[in-house]
Protein backbone atom coordinates (compact mmCIF):
# COMPACT_ATOMS: atom_id res chain seq x y z
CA UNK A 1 74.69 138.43 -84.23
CA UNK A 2 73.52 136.62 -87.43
CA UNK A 3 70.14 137.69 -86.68
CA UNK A 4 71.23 141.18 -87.46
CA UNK A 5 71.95 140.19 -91.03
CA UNK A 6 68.55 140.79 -92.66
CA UNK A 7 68.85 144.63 -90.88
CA UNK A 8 72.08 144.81 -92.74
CA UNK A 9 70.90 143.82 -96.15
CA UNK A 10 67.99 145.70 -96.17
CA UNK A 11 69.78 148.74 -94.90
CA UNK A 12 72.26 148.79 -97.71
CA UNK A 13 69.37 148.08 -100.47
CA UNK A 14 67.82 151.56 -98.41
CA UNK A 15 70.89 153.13 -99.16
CA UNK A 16 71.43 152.53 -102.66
CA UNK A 17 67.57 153.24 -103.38
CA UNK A 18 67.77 156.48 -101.65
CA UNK A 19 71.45 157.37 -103.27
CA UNK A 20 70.01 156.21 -106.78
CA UNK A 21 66.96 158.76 -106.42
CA UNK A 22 69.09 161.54 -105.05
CA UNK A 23 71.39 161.06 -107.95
CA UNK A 24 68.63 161.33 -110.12
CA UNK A 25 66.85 164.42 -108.66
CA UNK A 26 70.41 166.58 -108.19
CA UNK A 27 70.79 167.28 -112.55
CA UNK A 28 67.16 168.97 -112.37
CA UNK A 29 68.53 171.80 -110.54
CA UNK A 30 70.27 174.50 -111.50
CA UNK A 31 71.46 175.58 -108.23
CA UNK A 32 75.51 174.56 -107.94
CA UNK A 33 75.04 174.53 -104.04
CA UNK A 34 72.00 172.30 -103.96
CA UNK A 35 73.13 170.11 -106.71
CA UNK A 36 76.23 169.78 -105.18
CA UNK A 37 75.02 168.53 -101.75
CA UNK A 38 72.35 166.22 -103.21
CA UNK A 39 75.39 164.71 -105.26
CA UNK A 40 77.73 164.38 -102.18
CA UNK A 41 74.94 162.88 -99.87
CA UNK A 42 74.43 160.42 -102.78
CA UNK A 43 77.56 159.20 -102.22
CA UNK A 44 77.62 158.65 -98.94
CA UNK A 45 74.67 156.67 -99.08
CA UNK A 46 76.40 154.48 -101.56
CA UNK A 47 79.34 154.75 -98.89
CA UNK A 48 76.47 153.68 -95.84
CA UNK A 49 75.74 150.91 -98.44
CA UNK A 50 78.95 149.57 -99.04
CA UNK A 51 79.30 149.36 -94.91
CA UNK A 52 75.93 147.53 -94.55
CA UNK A 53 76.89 145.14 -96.72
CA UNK A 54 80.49 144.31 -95.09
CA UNK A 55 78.23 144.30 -91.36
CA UNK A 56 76.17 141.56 -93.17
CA UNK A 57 79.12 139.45 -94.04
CA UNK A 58 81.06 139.94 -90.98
CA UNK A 59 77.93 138.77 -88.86
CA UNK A 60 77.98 135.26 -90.94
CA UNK A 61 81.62 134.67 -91.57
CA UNK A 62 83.39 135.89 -88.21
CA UNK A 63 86.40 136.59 -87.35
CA UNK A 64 88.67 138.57 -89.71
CA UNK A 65 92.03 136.76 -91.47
CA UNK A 66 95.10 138.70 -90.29
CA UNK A 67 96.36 141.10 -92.45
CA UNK A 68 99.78 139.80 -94.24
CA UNK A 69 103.18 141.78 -93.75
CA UNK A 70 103.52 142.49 -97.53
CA UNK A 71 99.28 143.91 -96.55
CA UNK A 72 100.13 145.69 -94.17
CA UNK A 73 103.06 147.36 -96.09
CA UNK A 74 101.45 148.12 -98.64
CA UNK A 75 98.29 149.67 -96.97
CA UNK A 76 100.05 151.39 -94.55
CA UNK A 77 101.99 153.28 -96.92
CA UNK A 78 98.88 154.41 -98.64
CA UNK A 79 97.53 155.30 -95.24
CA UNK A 80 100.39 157.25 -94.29
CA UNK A 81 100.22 159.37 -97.28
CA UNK A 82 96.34 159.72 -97.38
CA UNK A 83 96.92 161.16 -93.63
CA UNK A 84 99.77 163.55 -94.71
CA UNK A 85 97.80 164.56 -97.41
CA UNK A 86 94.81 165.34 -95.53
CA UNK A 87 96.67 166.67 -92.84
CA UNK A 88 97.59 169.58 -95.55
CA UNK A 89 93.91 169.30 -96.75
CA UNK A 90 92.40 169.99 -93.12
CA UNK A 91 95.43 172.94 -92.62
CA UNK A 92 94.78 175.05 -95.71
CA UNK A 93 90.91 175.07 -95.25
CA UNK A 94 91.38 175.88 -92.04
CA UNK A 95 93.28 178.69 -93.38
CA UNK A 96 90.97 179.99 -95.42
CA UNK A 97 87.54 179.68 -93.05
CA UNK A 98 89.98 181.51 -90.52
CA UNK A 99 90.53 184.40 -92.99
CA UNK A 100 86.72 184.70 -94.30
CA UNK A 101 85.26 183.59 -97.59
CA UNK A 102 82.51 186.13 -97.48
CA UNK A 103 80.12 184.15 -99.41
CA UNK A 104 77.78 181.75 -97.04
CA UNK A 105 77.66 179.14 -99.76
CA UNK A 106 81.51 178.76 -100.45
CA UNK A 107 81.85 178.44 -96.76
CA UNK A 108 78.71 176.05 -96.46
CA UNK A 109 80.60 174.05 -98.71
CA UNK A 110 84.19 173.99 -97.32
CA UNK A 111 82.77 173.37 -93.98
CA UNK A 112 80.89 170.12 -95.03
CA UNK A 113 84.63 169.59 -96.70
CA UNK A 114 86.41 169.92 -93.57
CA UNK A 115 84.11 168.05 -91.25
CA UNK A 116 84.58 164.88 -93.37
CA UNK A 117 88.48 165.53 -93.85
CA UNK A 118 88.72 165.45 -89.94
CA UNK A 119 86.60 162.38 -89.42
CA UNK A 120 88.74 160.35 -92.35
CA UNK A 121 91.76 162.14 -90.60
CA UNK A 122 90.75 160.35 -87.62
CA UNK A 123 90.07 157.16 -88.63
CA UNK A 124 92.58 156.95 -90.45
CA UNK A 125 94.99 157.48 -87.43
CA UNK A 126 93.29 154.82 -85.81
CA UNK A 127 93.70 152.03 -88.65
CA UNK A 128 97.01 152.62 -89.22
CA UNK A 129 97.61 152.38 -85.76
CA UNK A 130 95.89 149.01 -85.60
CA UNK A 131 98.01 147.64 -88.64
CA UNK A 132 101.53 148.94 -86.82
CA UNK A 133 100.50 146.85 -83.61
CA UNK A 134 99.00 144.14 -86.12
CA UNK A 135 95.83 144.17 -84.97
CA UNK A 136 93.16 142.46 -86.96
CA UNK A 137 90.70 145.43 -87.31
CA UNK A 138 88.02 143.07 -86.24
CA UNK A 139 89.01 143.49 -82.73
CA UNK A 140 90.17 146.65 -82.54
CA UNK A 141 88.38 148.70 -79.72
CA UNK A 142 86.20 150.46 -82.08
CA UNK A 143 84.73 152.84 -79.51
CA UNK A 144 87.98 154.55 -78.78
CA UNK A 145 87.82 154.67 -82.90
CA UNK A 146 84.77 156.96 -83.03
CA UNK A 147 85.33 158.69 -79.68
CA UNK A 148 89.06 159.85 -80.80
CA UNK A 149 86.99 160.79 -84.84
CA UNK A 150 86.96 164.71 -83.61
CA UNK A 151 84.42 165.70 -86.14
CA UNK A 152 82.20 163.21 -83.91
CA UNK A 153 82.55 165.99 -80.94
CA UNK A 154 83.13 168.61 -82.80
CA UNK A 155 80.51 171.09 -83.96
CA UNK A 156 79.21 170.46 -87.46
CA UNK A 157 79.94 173.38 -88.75
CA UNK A 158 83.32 174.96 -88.56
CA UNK A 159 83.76 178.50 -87.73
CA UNK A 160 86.65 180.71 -86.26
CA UNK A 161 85.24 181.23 -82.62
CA UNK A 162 85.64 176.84 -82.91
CA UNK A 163 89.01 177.48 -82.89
CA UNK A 164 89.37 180.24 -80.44
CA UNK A 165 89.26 182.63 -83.09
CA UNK A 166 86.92 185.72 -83.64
């Protein structure tokens, strides 16, 4: 797998190159909506970026350390409340997509909100799951990960009808 480390770099330097221009294009419009998204994508790209280069180290260095008990503690409990939180997040957008915005770019935008809040819901889920069974997240089963991320399988945007409604 080592041989996949050059991908990896050179992936993440893609990232940050295209995330660097992005962020430097968005302040030259005007449009909120635009600007907005050209922001947000930046940052994921920064996010893709940051992944790359943990897929580049874990291809050299192997296997994972166990996480500690006082770890696991500690990030569970911030898990736990980043889910609950969420969880309230995911509810009262729901809520409001349900009911109608009326404006195409509000709801645009709270649907590209939403899809992400369910995919971090989702993962989550899954990590804290893997730190109560003390699991080193290395070897979690990281298929069942991405198949159980709904937003994966779910439509990208939200509407009503997606949740029987309308």
């Amino acid at each position: 797998m080592s041989s996949l480390k050059p991908f990896f770099e050179e992936m993440s330097r893609l990232e940050k190159e295209y995330a660097d221009k992005l962020r430097g294009a968005a302040p030259k419009t005007m449009n909120i909506v635009v600007r907005t998204i050209m922001e947000a994508v930046a940052q994921d790209s920064y996010k893709h970026a940051l992944i790359y280069e943990a897929l580049s180290r874990m291809v050299v260095e192997g296997k994972e350390p166990p996480i500690s008990e006082d770890e696991a503690y500690e990030i569970r409990r911030e898990i736990e409340d980043h889910i609950r939180t969420e969880a309230e997040m995911i509810r009262r957008v729901e809520e409001i997509l349900d009911k109608g915005v009326g404006d195409k770019a509000v709801e645009f935008l709270l649907q590209v909100i939403l899809r992400d809040e369910v995919f971090h819901h989702a993962v989550l889920k899954k990590v804290e799951e893997a730190i109560v069974s003390r699991e080193v997240m290395r070897d979690t089963d990281w298929d069942l990960v991405w198949k159980d991320a709904v937003s994966h399988r779910i439509p990208y945007m939200y509407t009503p009808a997606h949740r029987g409604g309308e």
